[in-house]
C-alpha atoms as a PDB file:
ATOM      1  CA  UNK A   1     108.056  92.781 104.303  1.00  0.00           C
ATOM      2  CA  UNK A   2     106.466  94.992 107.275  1.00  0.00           C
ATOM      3  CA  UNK A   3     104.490  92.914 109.833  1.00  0.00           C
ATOM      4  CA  UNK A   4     101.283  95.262 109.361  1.00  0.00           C
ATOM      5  CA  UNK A   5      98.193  93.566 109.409  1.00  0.00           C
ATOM      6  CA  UNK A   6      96.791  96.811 107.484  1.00  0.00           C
ATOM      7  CA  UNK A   7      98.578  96.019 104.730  1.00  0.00           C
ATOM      8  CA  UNK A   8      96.807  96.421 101.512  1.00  0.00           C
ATOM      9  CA  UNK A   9      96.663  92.707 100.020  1.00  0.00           C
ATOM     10  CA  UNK A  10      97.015  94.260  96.347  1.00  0.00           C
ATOM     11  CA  UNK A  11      99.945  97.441  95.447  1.00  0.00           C
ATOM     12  CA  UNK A  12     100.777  98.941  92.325  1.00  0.00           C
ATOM     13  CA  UNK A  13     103.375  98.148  90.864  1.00  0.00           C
ATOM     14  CA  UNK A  14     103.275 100.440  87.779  1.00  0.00           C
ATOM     15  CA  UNK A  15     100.789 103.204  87.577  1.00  0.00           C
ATOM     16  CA  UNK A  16      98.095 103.030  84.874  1.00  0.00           C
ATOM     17  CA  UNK A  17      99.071 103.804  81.027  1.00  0.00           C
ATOM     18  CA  UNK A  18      95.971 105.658  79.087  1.00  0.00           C
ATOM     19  CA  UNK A  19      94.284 103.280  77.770  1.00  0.00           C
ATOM     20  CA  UNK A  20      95.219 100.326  79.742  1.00  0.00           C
ATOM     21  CA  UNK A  21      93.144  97.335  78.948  1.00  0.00           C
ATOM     22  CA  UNK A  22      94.557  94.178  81.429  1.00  0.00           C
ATOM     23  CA  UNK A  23      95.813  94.051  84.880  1.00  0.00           C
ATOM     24  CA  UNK A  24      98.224  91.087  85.776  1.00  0.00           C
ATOM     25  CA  UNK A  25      98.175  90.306  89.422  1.00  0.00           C
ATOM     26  CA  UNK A  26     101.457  88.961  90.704  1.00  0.00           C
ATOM     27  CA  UNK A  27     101.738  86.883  93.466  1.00  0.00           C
ATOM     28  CA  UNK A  28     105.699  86.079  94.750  1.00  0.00           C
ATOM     29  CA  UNK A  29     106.824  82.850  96.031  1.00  0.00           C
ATOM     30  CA  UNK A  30     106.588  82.186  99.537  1.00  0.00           C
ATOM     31  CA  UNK A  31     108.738  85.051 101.976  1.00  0.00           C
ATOM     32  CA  UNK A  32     108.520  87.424  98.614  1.00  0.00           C
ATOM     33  CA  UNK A  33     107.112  90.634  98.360  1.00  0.00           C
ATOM     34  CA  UNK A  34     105.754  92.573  95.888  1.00  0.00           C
ATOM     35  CA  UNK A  35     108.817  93.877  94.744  1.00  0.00           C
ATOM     36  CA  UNK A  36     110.411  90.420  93.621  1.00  0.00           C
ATOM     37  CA  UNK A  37     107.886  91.740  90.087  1.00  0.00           C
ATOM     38  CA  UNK A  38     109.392  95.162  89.731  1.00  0.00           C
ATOM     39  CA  UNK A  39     111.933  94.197  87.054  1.00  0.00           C
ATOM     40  CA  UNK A  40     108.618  92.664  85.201  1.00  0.00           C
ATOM     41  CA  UNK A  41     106.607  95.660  85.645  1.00  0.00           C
ATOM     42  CA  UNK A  42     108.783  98.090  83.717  1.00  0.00           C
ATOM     43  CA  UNK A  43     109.000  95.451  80.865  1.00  0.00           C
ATOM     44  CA  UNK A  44     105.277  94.850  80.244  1.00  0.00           C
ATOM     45  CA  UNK A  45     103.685  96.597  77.275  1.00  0.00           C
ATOM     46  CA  UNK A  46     102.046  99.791  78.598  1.00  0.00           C
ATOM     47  CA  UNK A  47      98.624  98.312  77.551  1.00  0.00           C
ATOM     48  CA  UNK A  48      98.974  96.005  80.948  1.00  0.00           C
ATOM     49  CA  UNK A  49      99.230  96.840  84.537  1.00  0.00           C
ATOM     50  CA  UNK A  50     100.918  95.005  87.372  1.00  0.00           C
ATOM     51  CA  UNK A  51      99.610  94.489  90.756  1.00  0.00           C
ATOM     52  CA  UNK A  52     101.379  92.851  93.346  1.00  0.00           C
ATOM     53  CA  UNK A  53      99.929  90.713  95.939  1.00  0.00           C
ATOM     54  CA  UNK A  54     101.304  91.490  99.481  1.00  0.00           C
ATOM     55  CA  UNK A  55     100.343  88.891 102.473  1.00  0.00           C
ATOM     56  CA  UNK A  56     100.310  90.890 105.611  1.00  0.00           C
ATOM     57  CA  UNK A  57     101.702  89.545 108.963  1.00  0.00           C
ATOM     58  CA  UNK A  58     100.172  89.657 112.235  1.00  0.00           C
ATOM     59  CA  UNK A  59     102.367  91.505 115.026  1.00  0.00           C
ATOM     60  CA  UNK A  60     104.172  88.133 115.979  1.00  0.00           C
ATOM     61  CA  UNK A  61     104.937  88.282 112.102  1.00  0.00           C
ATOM     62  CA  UNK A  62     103.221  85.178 111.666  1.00  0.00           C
ATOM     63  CA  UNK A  63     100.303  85.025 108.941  1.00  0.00           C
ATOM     64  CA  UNK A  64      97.184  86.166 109.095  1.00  0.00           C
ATOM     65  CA  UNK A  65      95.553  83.632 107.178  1.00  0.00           C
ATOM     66  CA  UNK A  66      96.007  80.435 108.874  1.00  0.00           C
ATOM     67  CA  UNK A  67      95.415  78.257 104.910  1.00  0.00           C
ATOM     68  CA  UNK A  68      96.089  78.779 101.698  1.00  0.00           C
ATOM     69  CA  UNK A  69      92.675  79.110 100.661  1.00  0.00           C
ATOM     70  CA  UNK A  70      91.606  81.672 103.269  1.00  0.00           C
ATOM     71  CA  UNK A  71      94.484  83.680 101.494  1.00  0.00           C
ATOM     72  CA  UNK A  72      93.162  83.170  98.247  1.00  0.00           C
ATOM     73  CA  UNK A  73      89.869  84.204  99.183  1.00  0.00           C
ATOM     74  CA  UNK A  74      91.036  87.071 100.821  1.00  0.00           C
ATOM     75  CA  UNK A  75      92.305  88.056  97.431  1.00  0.00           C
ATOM     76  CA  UNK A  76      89.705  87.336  95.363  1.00  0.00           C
ATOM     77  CA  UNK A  77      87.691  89.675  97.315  1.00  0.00           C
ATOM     78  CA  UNK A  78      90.157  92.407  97.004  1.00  0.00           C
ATOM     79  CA  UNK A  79      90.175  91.551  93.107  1.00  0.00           C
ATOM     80  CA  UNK A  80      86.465  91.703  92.798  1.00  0.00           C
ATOM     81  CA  UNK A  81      86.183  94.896  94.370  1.00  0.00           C
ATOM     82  CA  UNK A  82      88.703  96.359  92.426  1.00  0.00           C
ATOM     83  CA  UNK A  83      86.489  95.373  89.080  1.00  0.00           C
ATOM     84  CA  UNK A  84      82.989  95.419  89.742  1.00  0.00           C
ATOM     85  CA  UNK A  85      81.352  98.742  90.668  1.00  0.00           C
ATOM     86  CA  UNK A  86      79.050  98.328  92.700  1.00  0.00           C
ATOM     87  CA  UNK A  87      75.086  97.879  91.895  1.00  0.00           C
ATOM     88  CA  UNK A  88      76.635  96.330  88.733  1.00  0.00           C
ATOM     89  CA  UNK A  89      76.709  93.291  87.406  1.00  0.00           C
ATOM     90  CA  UNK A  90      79.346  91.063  87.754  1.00  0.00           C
ATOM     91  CA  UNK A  91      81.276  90.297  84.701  1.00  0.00           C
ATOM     92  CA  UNK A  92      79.847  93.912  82.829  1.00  0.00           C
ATOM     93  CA  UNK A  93      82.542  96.006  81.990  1.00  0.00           C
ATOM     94  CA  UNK A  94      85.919  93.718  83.242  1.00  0.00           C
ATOM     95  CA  UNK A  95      89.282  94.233  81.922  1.00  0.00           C
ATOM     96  CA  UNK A  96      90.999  91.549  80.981  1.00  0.00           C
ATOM     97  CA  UNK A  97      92.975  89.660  83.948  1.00  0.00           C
ATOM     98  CA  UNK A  98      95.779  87.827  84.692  1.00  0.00           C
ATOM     99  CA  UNK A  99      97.087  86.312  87.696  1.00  0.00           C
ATOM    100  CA  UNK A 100     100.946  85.459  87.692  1.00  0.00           C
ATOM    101  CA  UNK A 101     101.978  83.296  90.635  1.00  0.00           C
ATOM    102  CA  UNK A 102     106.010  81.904  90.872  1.00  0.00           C
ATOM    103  CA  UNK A 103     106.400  79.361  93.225  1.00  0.00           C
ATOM    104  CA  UNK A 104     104.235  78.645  96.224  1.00  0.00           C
ATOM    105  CA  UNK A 105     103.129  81.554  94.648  1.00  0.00           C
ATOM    106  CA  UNK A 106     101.885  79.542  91.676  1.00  0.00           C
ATOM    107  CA  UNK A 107      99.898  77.797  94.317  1.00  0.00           C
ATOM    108  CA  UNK A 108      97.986  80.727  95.684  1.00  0.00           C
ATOM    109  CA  UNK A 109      97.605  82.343  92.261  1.00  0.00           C
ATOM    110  CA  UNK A 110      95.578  79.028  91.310  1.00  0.00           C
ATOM    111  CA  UNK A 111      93.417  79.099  94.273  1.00  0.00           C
ATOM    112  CA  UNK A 112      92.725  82.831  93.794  1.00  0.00           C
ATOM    113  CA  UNK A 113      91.947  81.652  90.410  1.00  0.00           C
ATOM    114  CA  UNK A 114      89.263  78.929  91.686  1.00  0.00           C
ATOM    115  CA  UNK A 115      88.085  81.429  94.389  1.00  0.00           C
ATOM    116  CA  UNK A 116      87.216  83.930  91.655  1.00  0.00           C
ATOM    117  CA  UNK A 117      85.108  81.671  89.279  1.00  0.00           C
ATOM    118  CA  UNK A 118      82.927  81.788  92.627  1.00  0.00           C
ATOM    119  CA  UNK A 119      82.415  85.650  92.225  1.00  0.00           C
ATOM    120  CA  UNK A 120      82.030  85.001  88.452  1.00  0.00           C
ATOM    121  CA  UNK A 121      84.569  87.237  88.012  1.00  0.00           C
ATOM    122  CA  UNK A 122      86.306  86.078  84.728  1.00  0.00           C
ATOM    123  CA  UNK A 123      90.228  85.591  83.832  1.00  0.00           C
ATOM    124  CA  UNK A 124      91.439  85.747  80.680  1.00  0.00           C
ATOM    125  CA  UNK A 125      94.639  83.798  81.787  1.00  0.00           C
ATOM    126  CA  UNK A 126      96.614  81.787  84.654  1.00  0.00           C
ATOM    127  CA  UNK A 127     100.554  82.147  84.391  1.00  0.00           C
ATOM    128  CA  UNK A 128     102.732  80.030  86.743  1.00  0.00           C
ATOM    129  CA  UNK A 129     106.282  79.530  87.451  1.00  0.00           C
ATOM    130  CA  UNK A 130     108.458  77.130  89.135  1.00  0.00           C
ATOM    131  CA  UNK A 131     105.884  75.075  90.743  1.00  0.00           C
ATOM    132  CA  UNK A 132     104.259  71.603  90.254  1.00  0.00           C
ATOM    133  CA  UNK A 133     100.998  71.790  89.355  1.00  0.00           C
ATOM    134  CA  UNK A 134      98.801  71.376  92.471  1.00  0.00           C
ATOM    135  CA  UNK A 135      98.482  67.384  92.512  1.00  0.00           C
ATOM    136  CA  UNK A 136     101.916  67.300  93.081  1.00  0.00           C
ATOM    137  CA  UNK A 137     102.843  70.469  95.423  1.00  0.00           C
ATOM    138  CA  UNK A 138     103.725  67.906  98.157  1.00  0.00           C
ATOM    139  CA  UNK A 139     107.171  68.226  95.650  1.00  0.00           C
ATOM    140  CA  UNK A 140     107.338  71.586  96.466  1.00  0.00           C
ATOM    141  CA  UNK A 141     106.268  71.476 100.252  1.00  0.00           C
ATOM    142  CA  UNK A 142     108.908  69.416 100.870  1.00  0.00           C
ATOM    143  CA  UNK A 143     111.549  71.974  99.791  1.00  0.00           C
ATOM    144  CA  UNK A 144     109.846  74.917 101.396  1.00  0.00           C
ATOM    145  CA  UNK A 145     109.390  73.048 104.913  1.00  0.00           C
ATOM    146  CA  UNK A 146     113.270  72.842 104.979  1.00  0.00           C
ATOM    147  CA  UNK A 147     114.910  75.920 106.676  1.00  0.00           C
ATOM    148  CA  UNK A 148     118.262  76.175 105.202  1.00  0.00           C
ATOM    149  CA  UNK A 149     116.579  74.976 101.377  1.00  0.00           C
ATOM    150  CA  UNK A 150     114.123  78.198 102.350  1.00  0.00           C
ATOM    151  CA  UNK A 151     116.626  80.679 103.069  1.00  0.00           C
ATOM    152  CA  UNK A 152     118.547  79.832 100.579  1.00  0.00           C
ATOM    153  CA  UNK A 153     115.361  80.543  97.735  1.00  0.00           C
ATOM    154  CA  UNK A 154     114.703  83.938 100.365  1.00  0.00           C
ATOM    155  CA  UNK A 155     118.492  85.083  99.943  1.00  0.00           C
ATOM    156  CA  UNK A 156     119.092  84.271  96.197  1.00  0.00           C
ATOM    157  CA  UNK A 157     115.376  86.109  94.830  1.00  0.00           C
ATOM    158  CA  UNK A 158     115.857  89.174  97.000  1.00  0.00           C
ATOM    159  CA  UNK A 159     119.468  89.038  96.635  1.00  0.00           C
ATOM    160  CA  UNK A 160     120.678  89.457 100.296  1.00  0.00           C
ATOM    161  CA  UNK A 161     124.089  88.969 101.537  1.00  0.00           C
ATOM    162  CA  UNK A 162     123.987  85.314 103.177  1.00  0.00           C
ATOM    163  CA  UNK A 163     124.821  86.592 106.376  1.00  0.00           C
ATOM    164  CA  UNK A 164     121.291  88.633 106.345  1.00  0.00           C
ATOM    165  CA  UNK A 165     118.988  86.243 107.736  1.00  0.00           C
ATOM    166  CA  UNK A 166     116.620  88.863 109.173  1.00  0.00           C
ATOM    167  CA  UNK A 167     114.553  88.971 106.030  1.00  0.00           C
ATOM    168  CA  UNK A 168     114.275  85.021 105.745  1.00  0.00           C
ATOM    169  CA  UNK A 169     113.540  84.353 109.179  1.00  0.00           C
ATOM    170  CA  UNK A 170     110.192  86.925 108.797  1.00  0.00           C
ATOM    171  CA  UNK A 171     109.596  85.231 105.406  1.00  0.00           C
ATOM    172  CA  UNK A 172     109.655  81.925 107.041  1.00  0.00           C
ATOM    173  CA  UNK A 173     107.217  82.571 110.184  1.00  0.00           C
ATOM    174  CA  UNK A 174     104.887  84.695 107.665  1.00  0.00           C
ATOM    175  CA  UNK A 175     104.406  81.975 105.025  1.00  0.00           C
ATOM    176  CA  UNK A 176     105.585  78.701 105.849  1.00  0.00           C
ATOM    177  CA  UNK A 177     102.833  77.809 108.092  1.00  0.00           C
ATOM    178  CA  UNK A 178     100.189  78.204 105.317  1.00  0.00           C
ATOM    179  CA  UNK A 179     101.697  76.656 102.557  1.00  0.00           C
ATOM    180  CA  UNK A 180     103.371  73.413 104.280  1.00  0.00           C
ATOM    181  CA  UNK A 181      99.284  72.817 105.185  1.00  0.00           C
ATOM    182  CA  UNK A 182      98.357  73.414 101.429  1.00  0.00           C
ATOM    183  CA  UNK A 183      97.006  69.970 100.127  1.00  0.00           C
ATOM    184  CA  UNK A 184      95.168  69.849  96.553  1.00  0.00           C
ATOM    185  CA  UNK A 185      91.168  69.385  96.418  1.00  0.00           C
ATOM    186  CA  UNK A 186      89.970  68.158  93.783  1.00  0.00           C
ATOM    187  CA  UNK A 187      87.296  70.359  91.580  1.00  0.00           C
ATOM    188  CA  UNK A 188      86.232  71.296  87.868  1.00  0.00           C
ATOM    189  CA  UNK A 189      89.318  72.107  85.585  1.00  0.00           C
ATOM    190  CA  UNK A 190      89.952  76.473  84.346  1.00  0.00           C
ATOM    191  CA  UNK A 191      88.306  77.205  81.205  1.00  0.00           C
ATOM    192  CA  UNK A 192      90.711  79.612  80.560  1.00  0.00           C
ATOM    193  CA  UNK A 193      94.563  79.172  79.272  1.00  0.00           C
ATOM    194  CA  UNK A 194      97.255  78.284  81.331  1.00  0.00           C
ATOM    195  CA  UNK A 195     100.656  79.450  80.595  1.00  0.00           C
ATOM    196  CA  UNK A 196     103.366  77.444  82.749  1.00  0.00           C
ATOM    197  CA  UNK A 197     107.187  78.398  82.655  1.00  0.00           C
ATOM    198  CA  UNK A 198     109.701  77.238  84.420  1.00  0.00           C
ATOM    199  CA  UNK A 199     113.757  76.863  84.436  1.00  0.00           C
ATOM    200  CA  UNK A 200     115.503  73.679  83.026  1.00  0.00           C
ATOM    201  CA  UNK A 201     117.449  72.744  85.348  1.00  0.00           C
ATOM    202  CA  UNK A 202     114.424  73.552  88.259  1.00  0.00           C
ATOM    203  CA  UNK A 203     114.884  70.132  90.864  1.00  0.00           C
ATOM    204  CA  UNK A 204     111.737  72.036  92.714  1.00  0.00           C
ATOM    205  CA  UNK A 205     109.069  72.159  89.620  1.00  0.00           C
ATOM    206  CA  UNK A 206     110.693  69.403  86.617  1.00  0.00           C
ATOM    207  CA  UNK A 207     109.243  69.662  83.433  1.00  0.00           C
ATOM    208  CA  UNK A 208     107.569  66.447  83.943  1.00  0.00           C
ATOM    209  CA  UNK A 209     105.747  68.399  86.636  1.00  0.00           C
ATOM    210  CA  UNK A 210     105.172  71.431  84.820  1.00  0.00           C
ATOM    211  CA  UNK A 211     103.371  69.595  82.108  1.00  0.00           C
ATOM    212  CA  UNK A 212     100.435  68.048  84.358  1.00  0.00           C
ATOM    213  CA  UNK A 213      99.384  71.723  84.569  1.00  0.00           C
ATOM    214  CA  UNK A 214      97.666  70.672  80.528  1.00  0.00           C
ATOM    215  CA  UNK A 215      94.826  68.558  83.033  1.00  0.00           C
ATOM    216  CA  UNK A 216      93.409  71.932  84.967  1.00  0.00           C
ATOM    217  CA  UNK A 217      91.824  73.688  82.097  1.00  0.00           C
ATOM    218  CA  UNK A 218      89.813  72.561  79.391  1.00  0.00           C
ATOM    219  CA  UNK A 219      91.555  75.098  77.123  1.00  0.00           C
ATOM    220  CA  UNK A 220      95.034  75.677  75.972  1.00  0.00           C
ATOM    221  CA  UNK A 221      98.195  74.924  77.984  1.00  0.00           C
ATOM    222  CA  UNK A 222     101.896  75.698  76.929  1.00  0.00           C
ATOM    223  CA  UNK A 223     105.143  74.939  78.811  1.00  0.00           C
ATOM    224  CA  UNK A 224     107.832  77.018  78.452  1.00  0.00           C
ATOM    225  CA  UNK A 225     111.137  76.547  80.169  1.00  0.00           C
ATOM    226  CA  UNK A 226     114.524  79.007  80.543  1.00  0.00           C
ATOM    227  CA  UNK A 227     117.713  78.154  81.130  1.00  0.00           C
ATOM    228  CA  UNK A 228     118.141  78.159  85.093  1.00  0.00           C
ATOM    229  CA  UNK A 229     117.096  76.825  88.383  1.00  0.00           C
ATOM    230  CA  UNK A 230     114.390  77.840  90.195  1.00  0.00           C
ATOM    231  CA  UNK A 231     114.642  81.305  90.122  1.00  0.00           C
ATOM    232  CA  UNK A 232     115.537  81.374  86.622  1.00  0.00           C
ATOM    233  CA  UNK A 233     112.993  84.499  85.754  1.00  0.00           C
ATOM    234  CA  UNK A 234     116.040  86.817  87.708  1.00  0.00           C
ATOM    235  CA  UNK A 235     117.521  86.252  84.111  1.00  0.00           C
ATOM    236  CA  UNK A 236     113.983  86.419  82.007  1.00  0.00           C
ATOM    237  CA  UNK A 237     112.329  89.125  82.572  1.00  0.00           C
ATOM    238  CA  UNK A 238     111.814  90.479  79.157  1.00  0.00           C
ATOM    239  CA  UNK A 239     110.897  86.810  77.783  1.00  0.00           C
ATOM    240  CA  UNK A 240     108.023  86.128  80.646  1.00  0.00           C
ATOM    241  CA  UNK A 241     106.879  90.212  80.032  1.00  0.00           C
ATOM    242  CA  UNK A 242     106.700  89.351  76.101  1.00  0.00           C
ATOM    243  CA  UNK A 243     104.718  86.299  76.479  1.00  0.00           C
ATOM    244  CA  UNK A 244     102.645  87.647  79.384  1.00  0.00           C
ATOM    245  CA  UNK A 245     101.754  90.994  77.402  1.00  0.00           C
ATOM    246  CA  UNK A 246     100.924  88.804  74.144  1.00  0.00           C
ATOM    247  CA  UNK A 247      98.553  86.493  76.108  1.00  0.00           C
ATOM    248  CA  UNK A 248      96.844  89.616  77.755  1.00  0.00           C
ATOM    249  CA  UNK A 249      95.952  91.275  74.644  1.00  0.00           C
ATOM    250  CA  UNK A 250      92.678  91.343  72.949  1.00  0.00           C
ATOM    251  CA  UNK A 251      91.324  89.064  70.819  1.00  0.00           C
ATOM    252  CA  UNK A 252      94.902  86.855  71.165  1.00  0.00           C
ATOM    253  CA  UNK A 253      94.636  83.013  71.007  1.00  0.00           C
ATOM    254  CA  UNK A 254      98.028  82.608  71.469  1.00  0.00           C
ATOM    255  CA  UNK A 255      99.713  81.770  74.539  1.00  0.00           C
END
């Protein structure tokens, strides 16, 4: 988490396997980094490739996008230029992609998502974790706008010593500010899947919650939920790379 406003929005996270056919973008819960997915990338089938989303800071460390929107169309843009070559046409010639978001993350991966029907770039799937679907993000908002609640989430996904606040305190000036403005706009539902997962025992992101997610796509939903708390995916990696690699292949209905 370098305060670098060059900072490439989208990194790696696994090189290329020949014959790749989907990228997966991930995008970490608020004061995460692109390594939160490393555990994920060397468990998805070599037939997908993970890219992380990284939110630079400007020198205070504060964000550089002052919405969550602007972020997601930041992103978008990054994602469309990664896919189209240019003087083509969009939607010629696109792998398959998936965005993953966990968290506020979930949040940002859905605008992304919204911001990328614009550029008619097309997703095969939306995967989200731990977080109400956008209606009722206030949930979620809530939790994140409370400091101690924060660093808590900060220390137990990156697992720092609770003494180490340096970490959470950049987290919390680089994010919070965007996502405690987030509020849902109404619009047209995904007509792609949506694959929601979640932990049982999650006070953040419910079940109850997770299911409204059915209501922003006209095509298929599942809910699937872990034992755990919020960051229950620390303990499911190979589960959430199994369903995510299924979903991402070709010609797959299934979610």
């Amino acid at each position: 988490m370098n305060p670098n406003t060059t900072t490439p929005l989208t990194v790696p996270l696994r090189a290329p396997a020949p014959g790749a056919s989907a990228t997966l973008y991930c995008f970490p819960h608020a004061g995460g980094d692109p390594d939160t997915f490393l555990p994920l990338a060397r468990l998805l089938p070599p037939h997908v490739t993970p890219v992380g989303i990284n939110l630079p800071a400007d020198e205070t460390g504060g964000s550089v996008f002052p919405t969550v929107r602007a972020a997601a169309a930041a992103i978008a843009t990054a994602v469309t230029d990664r896919h189209v070559t240019p003087g083509s046409a969009q939607g010629d010639g696109f792998q398959t992609i998936g965005l993953l978001g966990h968290s506020g993350g979930g949040l940002l991966a859905y605008e992304t998502a919204r911001s990328l029907h614009d550029h008619r770039v097309p997703l095969a799937l939306l995967a989200v974790s731990s977080v109400p679907a956008p209606a009722a993000a206030p949930q979620l908002i809530r939790q994140l706008s409370n400091p101690q609640r924060f660093e808590q989430t900060v220390h137990e996904a990156l697992g720092l010593a609770t003494n180490n606040r340096t970490l959470a305190a950049f987290a919390f000036r680089r994010d919070l500010p965007m996502y405690t403005a987030y509020t849902y706009e109404e619009g047209a539902p995904l007509d792609y899947p949506i694959a929601v997962h979640g932990g049982d025992e999650d006070p953040v992101a419910p079940h109850t919650d997770l299911a409204e997610w059915a209501s922003y796509t006209t095509a298929r939903c599942t809910v699937r939920t872990y034992p755990g708390g919020h960051m229950y995916l620390r303990n499911h990696w190979g589960a959430l790379a199994t369903h995510l690699g299924n979903a991402l292949t070709a010609g797959r209905t299934d979610i």
